[in-house]
C-alpha atoms as a PDB file:
ATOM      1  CA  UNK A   1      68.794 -13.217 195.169  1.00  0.00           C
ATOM      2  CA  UNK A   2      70.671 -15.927 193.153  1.00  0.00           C
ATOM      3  CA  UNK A   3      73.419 -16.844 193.586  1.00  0.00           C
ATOM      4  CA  UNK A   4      76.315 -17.845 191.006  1.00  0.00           C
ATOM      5  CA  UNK A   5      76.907 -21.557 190.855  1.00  0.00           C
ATOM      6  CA  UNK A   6      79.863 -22.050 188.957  1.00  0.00           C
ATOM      7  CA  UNK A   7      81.515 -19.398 190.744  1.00  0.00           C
ATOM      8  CA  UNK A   8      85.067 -19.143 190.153  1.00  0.00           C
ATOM      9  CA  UNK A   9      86.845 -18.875 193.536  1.00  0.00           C
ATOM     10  CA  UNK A  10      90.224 -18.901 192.359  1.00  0.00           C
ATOM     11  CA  UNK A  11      89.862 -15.522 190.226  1.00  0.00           C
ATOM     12  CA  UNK A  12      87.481 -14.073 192.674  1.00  0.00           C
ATOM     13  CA  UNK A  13      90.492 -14.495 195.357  1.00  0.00           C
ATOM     14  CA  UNK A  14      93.002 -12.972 192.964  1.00  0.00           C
ATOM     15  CA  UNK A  15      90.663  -9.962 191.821  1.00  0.00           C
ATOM     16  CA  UNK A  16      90.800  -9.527 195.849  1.00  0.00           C
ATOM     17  CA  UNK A  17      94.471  -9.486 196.123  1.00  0.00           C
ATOM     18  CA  UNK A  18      94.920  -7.346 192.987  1.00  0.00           C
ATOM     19  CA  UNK A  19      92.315  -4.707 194.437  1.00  0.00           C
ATOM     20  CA  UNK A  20      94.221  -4.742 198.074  1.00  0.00           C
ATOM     21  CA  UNK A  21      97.873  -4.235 196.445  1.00  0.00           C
ATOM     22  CA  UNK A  22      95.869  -0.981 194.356  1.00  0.00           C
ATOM     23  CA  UNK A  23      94.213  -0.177 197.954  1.00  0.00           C
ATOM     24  CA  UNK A  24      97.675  -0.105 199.743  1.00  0.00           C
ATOM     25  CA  UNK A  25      99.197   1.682 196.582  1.00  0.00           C
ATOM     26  CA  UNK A  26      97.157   4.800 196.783  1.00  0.00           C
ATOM     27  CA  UNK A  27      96.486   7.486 199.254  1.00  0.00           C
ATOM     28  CA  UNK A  28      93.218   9.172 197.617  1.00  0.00           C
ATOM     29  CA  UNK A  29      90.795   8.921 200.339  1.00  0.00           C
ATOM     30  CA  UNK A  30      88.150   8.646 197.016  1.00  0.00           C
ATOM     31  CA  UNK A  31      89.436   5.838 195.589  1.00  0.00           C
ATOM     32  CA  UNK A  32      90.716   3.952 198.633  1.00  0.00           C
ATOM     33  CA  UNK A  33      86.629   3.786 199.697  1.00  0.00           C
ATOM     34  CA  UNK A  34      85.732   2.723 196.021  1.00  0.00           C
ATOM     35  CA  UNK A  35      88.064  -0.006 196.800  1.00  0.00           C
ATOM     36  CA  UNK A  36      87.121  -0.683 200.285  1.00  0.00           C
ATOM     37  CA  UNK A  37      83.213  -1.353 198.891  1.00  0.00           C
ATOM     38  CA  UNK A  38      85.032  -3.821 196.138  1.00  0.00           C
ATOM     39  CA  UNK A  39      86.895  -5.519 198.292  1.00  0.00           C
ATOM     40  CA  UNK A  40      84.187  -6.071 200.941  1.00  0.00           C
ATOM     41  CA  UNK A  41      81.645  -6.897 198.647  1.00  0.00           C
ATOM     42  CA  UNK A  42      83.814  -9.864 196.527  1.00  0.00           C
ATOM     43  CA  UNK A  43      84.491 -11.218 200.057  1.00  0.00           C
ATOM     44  CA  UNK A  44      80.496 -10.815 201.143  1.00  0.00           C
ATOM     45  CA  UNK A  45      79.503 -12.449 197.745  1.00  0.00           C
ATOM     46  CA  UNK A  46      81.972 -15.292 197.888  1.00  0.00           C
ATOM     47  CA  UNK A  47      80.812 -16.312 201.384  1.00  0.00           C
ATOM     48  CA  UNK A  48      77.181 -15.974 199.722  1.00  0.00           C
ATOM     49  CA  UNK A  49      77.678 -18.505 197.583  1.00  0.00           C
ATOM     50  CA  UNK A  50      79.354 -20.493 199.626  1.00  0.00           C
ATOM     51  CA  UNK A  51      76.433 -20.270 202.056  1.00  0.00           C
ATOM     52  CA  UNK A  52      74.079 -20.970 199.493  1.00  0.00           C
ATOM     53  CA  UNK A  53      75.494 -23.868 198.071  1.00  0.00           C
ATOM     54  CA  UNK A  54      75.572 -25.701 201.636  1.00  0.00           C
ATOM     55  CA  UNK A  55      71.905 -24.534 202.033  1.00  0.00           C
ATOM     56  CA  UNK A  56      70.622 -26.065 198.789  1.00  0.00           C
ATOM     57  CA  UNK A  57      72.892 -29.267 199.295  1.00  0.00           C
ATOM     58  CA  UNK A  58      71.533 -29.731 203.081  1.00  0.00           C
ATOM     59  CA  UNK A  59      68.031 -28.405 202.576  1.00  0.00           C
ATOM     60  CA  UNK A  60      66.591 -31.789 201.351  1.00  0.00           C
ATOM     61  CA  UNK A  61      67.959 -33.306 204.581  1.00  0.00           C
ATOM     62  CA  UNK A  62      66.554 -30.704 206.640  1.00  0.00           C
ATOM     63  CA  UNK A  63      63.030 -31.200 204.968  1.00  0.00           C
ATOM     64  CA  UNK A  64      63.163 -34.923 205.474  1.00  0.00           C
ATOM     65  CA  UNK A  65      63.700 -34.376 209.143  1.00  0.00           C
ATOM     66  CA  UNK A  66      60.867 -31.782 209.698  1.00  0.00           C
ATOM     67  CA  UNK A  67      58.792 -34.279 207.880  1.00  0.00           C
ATOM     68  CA  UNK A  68      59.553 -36.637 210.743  1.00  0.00           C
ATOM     69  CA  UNK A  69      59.406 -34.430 213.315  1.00  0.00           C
ATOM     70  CA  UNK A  70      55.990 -33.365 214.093  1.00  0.00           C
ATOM     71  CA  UNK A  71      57.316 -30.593 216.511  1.00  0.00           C
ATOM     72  CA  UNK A  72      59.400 -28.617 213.771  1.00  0.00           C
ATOM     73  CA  UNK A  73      56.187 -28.379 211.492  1.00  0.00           C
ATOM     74  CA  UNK A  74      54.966 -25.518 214.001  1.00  0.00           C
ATOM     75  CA  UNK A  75      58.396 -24.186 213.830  1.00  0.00           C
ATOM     76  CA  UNK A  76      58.378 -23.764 210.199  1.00  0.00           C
ATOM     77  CA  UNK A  77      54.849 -21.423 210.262  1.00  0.00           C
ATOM     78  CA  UNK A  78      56.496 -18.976 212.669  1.00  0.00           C
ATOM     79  CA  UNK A  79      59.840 -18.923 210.763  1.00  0.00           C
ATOM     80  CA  UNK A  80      58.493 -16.274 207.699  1.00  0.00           C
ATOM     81  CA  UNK A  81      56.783 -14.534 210.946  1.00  0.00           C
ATOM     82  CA  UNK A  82      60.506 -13.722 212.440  1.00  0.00           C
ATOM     83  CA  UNK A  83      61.567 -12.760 208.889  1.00  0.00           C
ATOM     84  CA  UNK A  84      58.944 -10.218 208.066  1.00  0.00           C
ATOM     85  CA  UNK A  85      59.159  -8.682 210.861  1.00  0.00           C
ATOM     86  CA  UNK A  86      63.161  -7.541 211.485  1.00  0.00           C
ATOM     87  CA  UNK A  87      64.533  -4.770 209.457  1.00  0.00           C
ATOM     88  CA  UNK A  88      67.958  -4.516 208.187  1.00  0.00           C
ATOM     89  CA  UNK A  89      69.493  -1.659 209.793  1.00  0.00           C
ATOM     90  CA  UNK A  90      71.338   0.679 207.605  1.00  0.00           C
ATOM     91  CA  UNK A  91      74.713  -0.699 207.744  1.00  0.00           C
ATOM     92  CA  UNK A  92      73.282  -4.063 207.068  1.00  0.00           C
ATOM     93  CA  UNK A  93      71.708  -2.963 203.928  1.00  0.00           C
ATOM     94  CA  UNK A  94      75.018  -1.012 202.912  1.00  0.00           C
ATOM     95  CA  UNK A  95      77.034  -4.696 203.108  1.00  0.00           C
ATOM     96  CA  UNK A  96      73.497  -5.911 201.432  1.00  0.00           C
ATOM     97  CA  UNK A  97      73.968  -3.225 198.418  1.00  0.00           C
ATOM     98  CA  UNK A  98      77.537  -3.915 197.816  1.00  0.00           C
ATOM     99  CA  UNK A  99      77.240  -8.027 198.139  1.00  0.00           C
ATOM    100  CA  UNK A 100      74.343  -7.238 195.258  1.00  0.00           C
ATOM    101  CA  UNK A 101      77.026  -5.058 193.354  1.00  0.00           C
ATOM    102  CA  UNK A 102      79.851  -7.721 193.575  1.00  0.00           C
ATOM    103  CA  UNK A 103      77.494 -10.110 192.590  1.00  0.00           C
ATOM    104  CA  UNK A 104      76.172  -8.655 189.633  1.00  0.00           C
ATOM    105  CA  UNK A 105      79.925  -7.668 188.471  1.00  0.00           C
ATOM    106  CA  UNK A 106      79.361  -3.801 188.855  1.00  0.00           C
ATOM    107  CA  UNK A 107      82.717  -2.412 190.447  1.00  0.00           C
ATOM    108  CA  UNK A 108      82.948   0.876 192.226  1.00  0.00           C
ATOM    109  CA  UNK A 109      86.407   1.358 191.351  1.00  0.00           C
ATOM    110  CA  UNK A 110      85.942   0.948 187.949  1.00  0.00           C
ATOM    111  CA  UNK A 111      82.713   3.294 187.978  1.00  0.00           C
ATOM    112  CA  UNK A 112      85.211   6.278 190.152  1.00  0.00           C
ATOM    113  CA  UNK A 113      88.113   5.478 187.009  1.00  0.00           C
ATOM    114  CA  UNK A 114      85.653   6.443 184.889  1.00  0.00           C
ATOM    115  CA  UNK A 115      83.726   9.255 186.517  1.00  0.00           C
ATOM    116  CA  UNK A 116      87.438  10.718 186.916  1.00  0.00           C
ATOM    117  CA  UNK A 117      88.407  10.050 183.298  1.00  0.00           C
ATOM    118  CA  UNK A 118      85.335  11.874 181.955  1.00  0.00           C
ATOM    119  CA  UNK A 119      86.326  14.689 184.591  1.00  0.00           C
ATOM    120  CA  UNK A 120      89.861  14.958 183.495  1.00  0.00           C
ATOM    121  CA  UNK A 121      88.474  14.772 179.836  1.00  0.00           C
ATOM    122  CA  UNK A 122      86.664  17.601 180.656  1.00  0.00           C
ATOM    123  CA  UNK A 123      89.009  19.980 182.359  1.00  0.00           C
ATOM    124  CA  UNK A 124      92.230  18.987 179.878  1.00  0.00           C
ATOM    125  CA  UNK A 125      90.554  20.223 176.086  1.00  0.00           C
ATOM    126  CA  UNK A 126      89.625  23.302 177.666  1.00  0.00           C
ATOM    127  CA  UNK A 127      91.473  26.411 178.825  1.00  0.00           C
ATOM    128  CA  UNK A 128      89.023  29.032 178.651  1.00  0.00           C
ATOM    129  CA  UNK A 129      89.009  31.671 181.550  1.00  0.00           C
ATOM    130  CA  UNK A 130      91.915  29.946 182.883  1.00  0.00           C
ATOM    131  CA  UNK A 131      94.543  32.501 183.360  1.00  0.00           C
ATOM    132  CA  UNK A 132      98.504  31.058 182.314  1.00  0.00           C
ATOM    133  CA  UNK A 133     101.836  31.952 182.724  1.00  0.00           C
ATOM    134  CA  UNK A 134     102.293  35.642 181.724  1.00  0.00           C
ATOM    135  CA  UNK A 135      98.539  36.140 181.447  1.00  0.00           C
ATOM    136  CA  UNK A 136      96.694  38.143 183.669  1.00  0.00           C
ATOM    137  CA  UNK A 137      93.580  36.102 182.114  1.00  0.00           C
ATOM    138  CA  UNK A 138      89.615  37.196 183.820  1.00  0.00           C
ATOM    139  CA  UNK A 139      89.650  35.527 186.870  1.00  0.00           C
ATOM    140  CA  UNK A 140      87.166  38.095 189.236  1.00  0.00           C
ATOM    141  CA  UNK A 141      88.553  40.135 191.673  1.00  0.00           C
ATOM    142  CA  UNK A 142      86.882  40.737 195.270  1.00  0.00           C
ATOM    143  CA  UNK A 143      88.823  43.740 194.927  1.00  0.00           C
ATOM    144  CA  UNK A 144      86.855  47.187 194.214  1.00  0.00           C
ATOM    145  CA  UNK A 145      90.288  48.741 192.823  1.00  0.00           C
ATOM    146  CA  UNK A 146      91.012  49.214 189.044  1.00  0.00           C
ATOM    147  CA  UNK A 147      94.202  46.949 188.424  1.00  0.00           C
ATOM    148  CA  UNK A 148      96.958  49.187 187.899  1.00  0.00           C
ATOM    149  CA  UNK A 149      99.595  49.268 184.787  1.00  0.00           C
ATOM    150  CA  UNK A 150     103.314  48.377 185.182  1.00  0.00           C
ATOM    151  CA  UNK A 151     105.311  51.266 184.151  1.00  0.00           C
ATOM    152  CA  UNK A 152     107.848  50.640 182.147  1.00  0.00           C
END
């Protein structure tokens, strides 16, 4: 996975604060995990790149010394070894998904907004089989008697 290079902590730290203050704000168990995975995933990608960026600025240092080192070459053949053979357990790969998200700018908040917008959309331009106030409306019944009439 890349990683962004020109990554703009500043902004990434504020879109963190401004998605904690909407966190604390809200009580919807729904939207509080939406933020939860945008929150943890900014974090996870900023300390990617971070990470990165010390890796590619210390990796020709670290070559150089293998090089010198006849010891570490034997080192480096069992190193993709150790790789291939561990498996992310399921929680890793959950922090891996939403690191991937964050980095690739797709927001789980934002995608919950909009899966409730289209909901509300939905639900608000129609009425149909609805009952309302002083309607009786069509609404089944698990009851086997025949609604009875007022009498006047």
């Amino acid at each position: 996975m890349k990683y962004d290079r020109q990554l703009d902590t500043a902004s990434m730290l504020q879109d963190i604060k401004t998605l904690q203050v909407k966190f604390e704000a809200t009580n919807d168990e729904d939207e509080q995990r939406t933020l939860e995975e945008d929150i943890t995933g900014k974090i996870l990608w900023l300390l990617w790149c971070g990470i990165c960026a010390d890796v590619d600025e210390l990796l020709p240092k670290v070559v150089d010394f293998i090089r010198k080192e006849e010891g570490m070459k034997r080192c480096l053949v069992e190193i993709p070894w150790v790789i291939a053979s561990t498996e992310p357990a399921d929680d890793q790969m959950h922090l891996q998904r939403i690191m991937y998200d964050a980095g690739a700018k797709t927001s789980k908040y934002q995608l919950w907004l909009d899966a409730r917008a289209r909901e509300q959309a939905r639900w608000s331009g129609t009425n149909s089989g609805s009952p309302t106030i002083g309607d009786q409306g069509t609404t089944p019944s698990t009851s086997r008697q025949t609604p009875s009439t007022p009498e006047v």
